[in-house]
Every structure is written in C-alpha cells, then in structure tokens.
C-alpha atoms as a PDB file:
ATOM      1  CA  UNK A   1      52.256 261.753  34.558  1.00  0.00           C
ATOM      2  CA  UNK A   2      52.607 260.931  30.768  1.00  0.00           C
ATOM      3  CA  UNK A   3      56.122 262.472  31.374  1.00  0.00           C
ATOM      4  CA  UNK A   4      57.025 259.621  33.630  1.00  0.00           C
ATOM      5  CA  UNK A   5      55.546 257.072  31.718  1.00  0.00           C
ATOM      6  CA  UNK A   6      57.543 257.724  29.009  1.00  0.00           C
ATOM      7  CA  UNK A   7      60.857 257.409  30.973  1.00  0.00           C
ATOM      8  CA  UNK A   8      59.504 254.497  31.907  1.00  0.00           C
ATOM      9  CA  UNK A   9      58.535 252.890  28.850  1.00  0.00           C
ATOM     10  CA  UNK A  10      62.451 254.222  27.428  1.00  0.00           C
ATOM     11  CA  UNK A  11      64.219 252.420  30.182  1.00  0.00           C
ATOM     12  CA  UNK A  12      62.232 248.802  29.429  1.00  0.00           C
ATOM     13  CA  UNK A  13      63.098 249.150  25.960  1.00  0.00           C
ATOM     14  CA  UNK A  14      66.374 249.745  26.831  1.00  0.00           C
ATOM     15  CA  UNK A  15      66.789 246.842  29.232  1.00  0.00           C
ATOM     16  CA  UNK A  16      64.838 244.765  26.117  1.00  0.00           C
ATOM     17  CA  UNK A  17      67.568 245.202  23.216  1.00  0.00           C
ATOM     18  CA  UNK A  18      70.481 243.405  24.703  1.00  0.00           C
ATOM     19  CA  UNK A  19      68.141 240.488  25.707  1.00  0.00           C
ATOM     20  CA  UNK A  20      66.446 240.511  22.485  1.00  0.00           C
ATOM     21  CA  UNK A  21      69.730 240.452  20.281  1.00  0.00           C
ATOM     22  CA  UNK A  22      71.231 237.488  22.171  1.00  0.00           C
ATOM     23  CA  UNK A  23      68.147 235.847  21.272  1.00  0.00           C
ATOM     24  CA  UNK A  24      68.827 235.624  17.620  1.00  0.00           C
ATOM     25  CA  UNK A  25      69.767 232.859  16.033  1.00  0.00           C
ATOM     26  CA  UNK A  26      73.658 232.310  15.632  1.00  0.00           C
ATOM     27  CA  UNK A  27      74.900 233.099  12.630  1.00  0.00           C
ATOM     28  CA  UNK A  28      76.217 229.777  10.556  1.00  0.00           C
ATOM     29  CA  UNK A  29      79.264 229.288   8.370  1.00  0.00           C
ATOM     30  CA  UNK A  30      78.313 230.132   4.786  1.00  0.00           C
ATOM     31  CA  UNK A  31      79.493 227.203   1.908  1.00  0.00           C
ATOM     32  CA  UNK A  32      81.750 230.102   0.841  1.00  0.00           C
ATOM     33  CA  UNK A  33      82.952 229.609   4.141  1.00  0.00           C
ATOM     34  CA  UNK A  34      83.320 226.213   4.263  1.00  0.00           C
ATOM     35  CA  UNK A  35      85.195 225.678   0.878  1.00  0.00           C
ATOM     36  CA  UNK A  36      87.849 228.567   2.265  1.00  0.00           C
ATOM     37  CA  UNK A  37      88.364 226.549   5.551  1.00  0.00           C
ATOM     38  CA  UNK A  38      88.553 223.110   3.859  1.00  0.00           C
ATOM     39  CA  UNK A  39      91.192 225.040   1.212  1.00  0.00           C
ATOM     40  CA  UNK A  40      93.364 226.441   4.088  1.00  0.00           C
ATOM     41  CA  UNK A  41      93.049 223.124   6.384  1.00  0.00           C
ATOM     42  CA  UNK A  42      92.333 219.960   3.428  1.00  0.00           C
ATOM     43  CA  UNK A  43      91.943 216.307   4.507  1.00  0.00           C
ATOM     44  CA  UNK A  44      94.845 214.421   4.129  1.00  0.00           C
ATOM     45  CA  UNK A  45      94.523 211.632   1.354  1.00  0.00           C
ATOM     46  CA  UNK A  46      95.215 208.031   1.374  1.00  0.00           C
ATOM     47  CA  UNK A  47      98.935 208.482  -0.001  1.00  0.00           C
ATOM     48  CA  UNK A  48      99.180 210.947   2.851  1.00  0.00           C
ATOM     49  CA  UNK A  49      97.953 209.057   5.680  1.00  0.00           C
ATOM     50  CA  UNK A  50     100.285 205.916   4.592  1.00  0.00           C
ATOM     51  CA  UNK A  51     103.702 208.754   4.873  1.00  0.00           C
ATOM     52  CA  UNK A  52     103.003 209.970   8.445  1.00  0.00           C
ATOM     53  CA  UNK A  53     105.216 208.581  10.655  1.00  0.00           C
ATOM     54  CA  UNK A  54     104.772 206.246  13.713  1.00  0.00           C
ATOM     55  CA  UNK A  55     105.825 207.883  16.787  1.00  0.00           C
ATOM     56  CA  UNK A  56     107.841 204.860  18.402  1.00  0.00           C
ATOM     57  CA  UNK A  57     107.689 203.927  22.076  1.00  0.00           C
ATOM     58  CA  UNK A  58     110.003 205.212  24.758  1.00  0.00           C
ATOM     59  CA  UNK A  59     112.438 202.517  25.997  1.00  0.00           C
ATOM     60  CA  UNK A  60     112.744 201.871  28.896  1.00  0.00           C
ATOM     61  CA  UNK A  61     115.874 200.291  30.742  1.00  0.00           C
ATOM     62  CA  UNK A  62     115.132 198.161  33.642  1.00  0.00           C
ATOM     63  CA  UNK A  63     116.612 199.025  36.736  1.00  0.00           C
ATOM     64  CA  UNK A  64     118.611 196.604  38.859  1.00  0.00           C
ATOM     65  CA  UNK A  65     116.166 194.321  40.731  1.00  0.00           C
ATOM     66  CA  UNK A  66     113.499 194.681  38.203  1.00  0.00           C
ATOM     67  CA  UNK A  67     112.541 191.789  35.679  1.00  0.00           C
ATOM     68  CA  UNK A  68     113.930 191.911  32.441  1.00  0.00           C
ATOM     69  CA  UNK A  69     111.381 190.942  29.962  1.00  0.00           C
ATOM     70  CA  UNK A  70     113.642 190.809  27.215  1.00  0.00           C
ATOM     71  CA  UNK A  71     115.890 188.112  29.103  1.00  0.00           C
ATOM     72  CA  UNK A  72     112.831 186.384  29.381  1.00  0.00           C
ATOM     73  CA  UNK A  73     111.893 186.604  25.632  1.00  0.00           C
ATOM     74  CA  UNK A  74     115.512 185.216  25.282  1.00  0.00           C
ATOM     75  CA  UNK A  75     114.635 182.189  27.194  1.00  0.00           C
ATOM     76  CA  UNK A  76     116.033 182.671  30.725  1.00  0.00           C
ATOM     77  CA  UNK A  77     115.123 185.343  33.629  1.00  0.00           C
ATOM     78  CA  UNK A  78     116.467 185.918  37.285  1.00  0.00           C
ATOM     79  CA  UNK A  79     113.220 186.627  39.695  1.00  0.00           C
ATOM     80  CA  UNK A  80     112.970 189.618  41.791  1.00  0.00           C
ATOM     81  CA  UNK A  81     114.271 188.707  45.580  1.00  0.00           C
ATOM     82  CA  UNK A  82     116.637 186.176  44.141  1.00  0.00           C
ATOM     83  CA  UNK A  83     119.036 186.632  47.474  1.00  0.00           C
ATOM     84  CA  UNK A  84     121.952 185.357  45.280  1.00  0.00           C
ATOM     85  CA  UNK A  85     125.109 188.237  44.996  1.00  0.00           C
ATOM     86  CA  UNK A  86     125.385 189.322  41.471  1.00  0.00           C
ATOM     87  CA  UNK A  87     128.608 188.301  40.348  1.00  0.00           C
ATOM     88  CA  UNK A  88     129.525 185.098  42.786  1.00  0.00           C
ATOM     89  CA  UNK A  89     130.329 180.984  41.112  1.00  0.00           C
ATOM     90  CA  UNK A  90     127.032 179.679  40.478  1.00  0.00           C
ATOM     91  CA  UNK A  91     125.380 177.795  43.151  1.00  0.00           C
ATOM     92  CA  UNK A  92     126.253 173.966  42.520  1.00  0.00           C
ATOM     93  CA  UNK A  93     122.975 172.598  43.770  1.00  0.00           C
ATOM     94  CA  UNK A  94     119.908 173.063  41.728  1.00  0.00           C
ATOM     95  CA  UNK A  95     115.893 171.932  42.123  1.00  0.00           C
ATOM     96  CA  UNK A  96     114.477 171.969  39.213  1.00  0.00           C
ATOM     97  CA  UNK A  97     110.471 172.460  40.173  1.00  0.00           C
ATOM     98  CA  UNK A  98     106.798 173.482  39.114  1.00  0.00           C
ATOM     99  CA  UNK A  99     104.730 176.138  40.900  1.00  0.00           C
ATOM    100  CA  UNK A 100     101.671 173.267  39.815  1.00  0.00           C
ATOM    101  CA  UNK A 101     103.555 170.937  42.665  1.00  0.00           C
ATOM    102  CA  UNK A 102     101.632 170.763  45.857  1.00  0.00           C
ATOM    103  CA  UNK A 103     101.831 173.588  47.851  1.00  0.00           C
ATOM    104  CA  UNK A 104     103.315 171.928  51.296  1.00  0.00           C
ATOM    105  CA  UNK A 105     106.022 170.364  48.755  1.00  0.00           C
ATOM    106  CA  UNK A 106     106.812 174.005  47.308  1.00  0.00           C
ATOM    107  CA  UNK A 107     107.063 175.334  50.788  1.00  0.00           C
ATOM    108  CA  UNK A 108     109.617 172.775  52.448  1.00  0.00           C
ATOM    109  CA  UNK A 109     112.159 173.164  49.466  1.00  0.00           C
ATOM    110  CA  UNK A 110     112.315 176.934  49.327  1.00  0.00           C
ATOM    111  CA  UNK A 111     113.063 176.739  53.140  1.00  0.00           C
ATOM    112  CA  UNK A 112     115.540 173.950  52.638  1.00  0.00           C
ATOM    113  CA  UNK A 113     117.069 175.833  49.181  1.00  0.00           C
ATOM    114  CA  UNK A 114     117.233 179.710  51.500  1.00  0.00           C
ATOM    115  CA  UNK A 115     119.266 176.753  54.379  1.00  0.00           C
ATOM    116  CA  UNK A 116     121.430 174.805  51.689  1.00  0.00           C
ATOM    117  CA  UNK A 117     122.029 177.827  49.298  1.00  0.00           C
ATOM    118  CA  UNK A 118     120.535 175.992  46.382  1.00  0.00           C
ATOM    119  CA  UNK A 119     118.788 177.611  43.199  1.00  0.00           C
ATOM    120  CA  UNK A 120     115.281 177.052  42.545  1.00  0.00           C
ATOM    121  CA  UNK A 121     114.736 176.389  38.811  1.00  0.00           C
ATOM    122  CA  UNK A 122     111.343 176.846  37.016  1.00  0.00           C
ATOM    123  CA  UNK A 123     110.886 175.968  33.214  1.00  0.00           C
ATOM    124  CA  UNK A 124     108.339 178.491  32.648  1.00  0.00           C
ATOM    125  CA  UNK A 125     105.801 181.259  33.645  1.00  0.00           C
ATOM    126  CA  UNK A 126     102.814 180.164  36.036  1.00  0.00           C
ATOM    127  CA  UNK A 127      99.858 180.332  33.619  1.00  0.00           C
ATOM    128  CA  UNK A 128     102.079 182.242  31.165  1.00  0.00           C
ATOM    129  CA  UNK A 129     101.326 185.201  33.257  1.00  0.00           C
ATOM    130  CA  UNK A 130     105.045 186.748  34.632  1.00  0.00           C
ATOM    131  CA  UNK A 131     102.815 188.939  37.364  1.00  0.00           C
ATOM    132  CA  UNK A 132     101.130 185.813  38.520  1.00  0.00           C
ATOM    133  CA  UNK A 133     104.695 183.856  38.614  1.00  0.00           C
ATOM    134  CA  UNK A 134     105.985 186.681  40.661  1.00  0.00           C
ATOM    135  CA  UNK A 135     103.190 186.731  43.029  1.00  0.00           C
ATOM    136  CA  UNK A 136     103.224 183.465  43.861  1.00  0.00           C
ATOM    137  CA  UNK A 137     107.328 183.270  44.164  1.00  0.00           C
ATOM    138  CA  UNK A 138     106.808 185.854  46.505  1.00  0.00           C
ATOM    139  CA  UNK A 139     104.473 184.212  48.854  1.00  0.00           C
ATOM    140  CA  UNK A 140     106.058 181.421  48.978  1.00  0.00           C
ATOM    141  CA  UNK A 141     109.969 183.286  50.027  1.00  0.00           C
ATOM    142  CA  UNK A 142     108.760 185.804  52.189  1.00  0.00           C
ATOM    143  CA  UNK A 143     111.293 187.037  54.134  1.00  0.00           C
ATOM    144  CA  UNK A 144     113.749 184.151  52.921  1.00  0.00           C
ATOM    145  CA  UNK A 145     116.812 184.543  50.976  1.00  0.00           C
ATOM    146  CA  UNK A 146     116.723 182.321  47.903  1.00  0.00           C
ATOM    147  CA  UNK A 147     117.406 182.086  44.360  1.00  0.00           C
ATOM    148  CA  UNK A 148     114.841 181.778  41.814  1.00  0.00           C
ATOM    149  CA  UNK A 149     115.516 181.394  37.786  1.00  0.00           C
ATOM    150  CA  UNK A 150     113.200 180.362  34.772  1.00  0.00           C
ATOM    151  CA  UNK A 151     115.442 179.096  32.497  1.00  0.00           C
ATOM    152  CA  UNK A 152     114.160 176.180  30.469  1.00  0.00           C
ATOM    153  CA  UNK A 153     117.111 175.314  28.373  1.00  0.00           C
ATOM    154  CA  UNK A 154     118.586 173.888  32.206  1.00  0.00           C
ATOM    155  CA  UNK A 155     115.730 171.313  32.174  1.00  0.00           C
ATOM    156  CA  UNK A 156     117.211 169.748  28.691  1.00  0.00           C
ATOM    157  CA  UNK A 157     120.869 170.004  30.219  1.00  0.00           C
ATOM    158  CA  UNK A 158     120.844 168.313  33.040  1.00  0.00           C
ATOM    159  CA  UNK A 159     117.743 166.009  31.084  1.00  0.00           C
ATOM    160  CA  UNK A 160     115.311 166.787  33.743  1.00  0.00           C
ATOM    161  CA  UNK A 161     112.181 165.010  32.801  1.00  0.00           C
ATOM    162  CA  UNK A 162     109.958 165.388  36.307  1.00  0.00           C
ATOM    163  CA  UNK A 163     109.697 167.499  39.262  1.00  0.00           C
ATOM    164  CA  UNK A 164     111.201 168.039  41.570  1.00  0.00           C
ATOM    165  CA  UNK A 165     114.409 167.298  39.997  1.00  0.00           C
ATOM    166  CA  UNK A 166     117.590 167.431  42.812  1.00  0.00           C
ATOM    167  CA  UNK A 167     121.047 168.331  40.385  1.00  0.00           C
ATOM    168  CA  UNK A 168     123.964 168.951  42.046  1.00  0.00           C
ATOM    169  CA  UNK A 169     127.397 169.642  39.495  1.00  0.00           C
ATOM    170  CA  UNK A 170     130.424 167.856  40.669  1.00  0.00           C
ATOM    171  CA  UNK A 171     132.808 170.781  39.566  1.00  0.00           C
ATOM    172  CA  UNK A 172     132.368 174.226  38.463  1.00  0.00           C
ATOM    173  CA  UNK A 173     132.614 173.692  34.388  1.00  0.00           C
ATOM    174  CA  UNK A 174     129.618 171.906  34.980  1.00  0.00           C
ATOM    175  CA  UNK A 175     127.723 174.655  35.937  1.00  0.00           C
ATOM    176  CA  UNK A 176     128.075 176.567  32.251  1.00  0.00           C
ATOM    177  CA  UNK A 177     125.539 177.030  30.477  1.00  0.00           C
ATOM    178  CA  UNK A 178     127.364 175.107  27.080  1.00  0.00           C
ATOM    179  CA  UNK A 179     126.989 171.873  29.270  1.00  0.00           C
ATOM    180  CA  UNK A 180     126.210 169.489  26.587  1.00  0.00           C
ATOM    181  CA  UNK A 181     123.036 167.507  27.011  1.00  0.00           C
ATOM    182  CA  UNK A 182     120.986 165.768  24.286  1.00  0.00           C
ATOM    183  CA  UNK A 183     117.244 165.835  24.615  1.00  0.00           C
ATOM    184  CA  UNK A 184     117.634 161.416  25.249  1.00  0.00           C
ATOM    185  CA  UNK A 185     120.993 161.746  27.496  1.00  0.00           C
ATOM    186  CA  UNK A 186     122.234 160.105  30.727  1.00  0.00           C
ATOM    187  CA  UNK A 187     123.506 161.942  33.707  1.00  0.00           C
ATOM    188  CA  UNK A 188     126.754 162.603  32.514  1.00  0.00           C
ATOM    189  CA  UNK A 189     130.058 162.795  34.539  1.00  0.00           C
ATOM    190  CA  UNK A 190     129.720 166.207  35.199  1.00  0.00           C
ATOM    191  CA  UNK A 191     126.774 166.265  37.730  1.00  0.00           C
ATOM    192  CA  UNK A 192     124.364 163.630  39.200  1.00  0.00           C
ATOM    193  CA  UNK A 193     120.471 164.089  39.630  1.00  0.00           C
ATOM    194  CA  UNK A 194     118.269 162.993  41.641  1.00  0.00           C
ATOM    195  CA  UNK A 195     114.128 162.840  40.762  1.00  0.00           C
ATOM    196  CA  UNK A 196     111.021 162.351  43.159  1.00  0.00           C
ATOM    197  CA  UNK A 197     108.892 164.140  45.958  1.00  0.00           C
ATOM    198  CA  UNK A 198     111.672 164.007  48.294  1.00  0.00           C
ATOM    199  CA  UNK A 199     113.473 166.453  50.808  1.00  0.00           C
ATOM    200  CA  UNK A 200     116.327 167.901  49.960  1.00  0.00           C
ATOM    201  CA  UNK A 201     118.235 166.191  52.527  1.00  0.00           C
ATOM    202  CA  UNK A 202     117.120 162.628  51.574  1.00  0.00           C
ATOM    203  CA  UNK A 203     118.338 163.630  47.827  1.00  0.00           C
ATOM    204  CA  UNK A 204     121.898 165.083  49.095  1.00  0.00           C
ATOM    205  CA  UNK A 205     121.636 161.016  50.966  1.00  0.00           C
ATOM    206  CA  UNK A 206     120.701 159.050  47.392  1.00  0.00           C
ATOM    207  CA  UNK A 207     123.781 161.350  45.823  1.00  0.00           C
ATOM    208  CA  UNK A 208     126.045 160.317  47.843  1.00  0.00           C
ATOM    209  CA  UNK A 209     125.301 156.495  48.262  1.00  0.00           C
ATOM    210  CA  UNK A 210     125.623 156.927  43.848  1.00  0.00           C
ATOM    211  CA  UNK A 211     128.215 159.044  43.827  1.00  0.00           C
ATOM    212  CA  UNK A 212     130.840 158.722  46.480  1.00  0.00           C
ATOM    213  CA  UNK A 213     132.683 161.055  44.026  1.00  0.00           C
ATOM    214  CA  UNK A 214     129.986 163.930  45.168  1.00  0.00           C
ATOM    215  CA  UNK A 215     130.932 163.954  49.085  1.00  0.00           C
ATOM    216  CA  UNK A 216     133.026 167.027  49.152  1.00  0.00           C
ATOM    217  CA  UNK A 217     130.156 168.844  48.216  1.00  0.00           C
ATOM    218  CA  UNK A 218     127.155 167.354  49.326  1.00  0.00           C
ATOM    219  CA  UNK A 219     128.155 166.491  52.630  1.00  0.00           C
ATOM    220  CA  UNK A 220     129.122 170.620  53.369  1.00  0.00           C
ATOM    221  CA  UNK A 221     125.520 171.142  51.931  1.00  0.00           C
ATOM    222  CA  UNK A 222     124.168 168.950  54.293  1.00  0.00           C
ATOM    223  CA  UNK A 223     125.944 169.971  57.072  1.00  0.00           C
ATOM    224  CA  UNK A 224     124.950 173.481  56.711  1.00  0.00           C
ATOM    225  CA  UNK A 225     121.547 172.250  55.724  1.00  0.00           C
ATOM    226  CA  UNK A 226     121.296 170.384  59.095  1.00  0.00           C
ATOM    227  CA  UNK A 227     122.799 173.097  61.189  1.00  0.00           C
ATOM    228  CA  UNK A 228     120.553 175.992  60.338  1.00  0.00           C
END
C-alpha cells in the first residue's frame, strides 16, 4: 500500500512541474537589454524626420465619361450623360441656367434642350458640391439625351446677367471660346440673347421678330422643336 502511494504521489508531482513553471512570472528585458535594442534600432531625430520622403499619390487618369476634376479646376467641365458626340460643331443654341431655378422651370427646358439639341449651361457647382451637381443633373435628364456644361467664362461672353438666359450664335466663329465679350457689353453681331422665365419656343419667337438675320437657324430649331 505505501508502494502505491508513492507512485501516486510521483505522478502528481509530475503533472505539477509543467503547471507550476508556466506560472512564473515572465522574464522582462534587462536595461542592458534595452540600451542594445535602442543601439541596433535608434529613434530617428528631428533632422531625420524632416529628410524622409513623402510618398506621393497615385494619379489617376479619368476614363472617358468620367468627370474631369482638373477641367473643372480650370474653369469649365462637360457632365456625365452629356448626349452630345465628342468631336461634332458646337451646338448653336445655348440656355444658360441655375439648378436654384424652380424645379417645373428646370424640367420643361431640359425636355425642350434633349428636342431642340441645345446645350444646357451652368456657371457653377450646386452648393459647391460636384456629387450633388451630378445628382441632381441626373434626375432631372433621366433617360434624355442632352448636353450639360459648367463653364462660367460663357456667362461673361455672351454677358449673361440672369437666368434662364436663351443664346443662340448666328454663325459658327461665334461659338469659340475667344468670343470677345467685356464684363459691360451688348449683344454683339455674332449671336442674339434672349433673358426671362420663358419656353424655349417663345425665345426662338422674340429672336426672330429681333433678328430676322437669325431665321435660318432658329426656325430649323423650332421646327424640329415642334415636331418631336
């Protein structure tokens, strides 16, 4: 019987040791220790920290549809769903607008702009926000195709002053963008406007009864305007 108590008492104390020597305390790094590690691995100092270099950003280079924000830095930005061919004249009828107009007012001249082929011309972002300007753009074309541009040096070219603005350019060299236009000018010879919270069709009316001169092109925008 002592025999077996013995073997028994052996095999508990050999169970014990393990458990007992992960019990001790870890051991921590000595200061010898510490001044090797901070030796091999120092701090860098102030002169140090001002010659690391800055990792710059990738560029990116956006893809055809997407919105340039460096055109629009430069002043001037096409809008996604524009519906205009890269590449064709420029459209000869422009209304210069606000997204702040009323809403029913917004809605009738995109759908008369997608019917006439006109371009819709905004000075600026909605609320300086380019995601909210997009948003709303979008709403209000839908499934339309129309052009869009923000491009606020064509508000002090064709001396737009109110919105919405009707212009329509009686030849093409009126359409570049080195039209000259003083911040006090006239309509010049080059195009006629038209200003007030009007229908496009009543504006393409008031352009020709000024400008009999304008009839080759407004009357074939308001034919197709009134056929479609």
């Amino acid at each position: 019987m002592p025999g077996r108590i013995d073997r028994v008492a052996l095999w508990v104390l050999a169970f014990l040791v393990p458990c007992v020597a992960l019990a001790q305390a870890p051991q921590w790094p000595t200061p010898q220790d510490i001044d090797r590690a901070l030796k091999a691995n120092p701090f860098p100092g102030a002169d140090r920290i001002g010659s690391q270099p800055i990792a710059q950003p990738p560029r990116v280079n956006p893809q055809r549809g997407a919105i340039d924000i460096e055109a629009l830095a430069r002043g001037k930005v096409h809008l996604p769903n524009a519906g205009a061919a890269s590449g064709t004249a420029p459209a000869p009828l422009r209304i210069f607008i606000t997204l702040d107009m009323p809403r029913a007012s917004l809605q009738l001249l995109t759908d008369q702009a997608s019917r006439a082929g006109a371009v819709l011309v905004l000075r600026g972002l909605k609320s300086q926000s380019m995601r909210e300007t997009v948003a709303m753009v979008g709403e209000l074309i839908g499934e339309r195709k129309v052009a869009w541009i923000i491009d606020p040096e064509a508000f002090t070219r064709f001396a737009v002053r109110q919105a919405p603005t009707f212009v329509l350019t009686l030849n093409d060299a009126s359409n570049d963008a080195q039209l000259g236009c003083s911040s006090g000018c006239a309509t010049p010879a080059g195009f006629v406007s038209v200003a007030g919270d009007v229908s496009l069709d009543y504006a393409l009316e008031v352009i020709l009864r000024r400008r009999p001169e304008a009839a080759p092109r407004a009357e074939s925008i308001l034919k197709r305007l009134r056929a479609s």
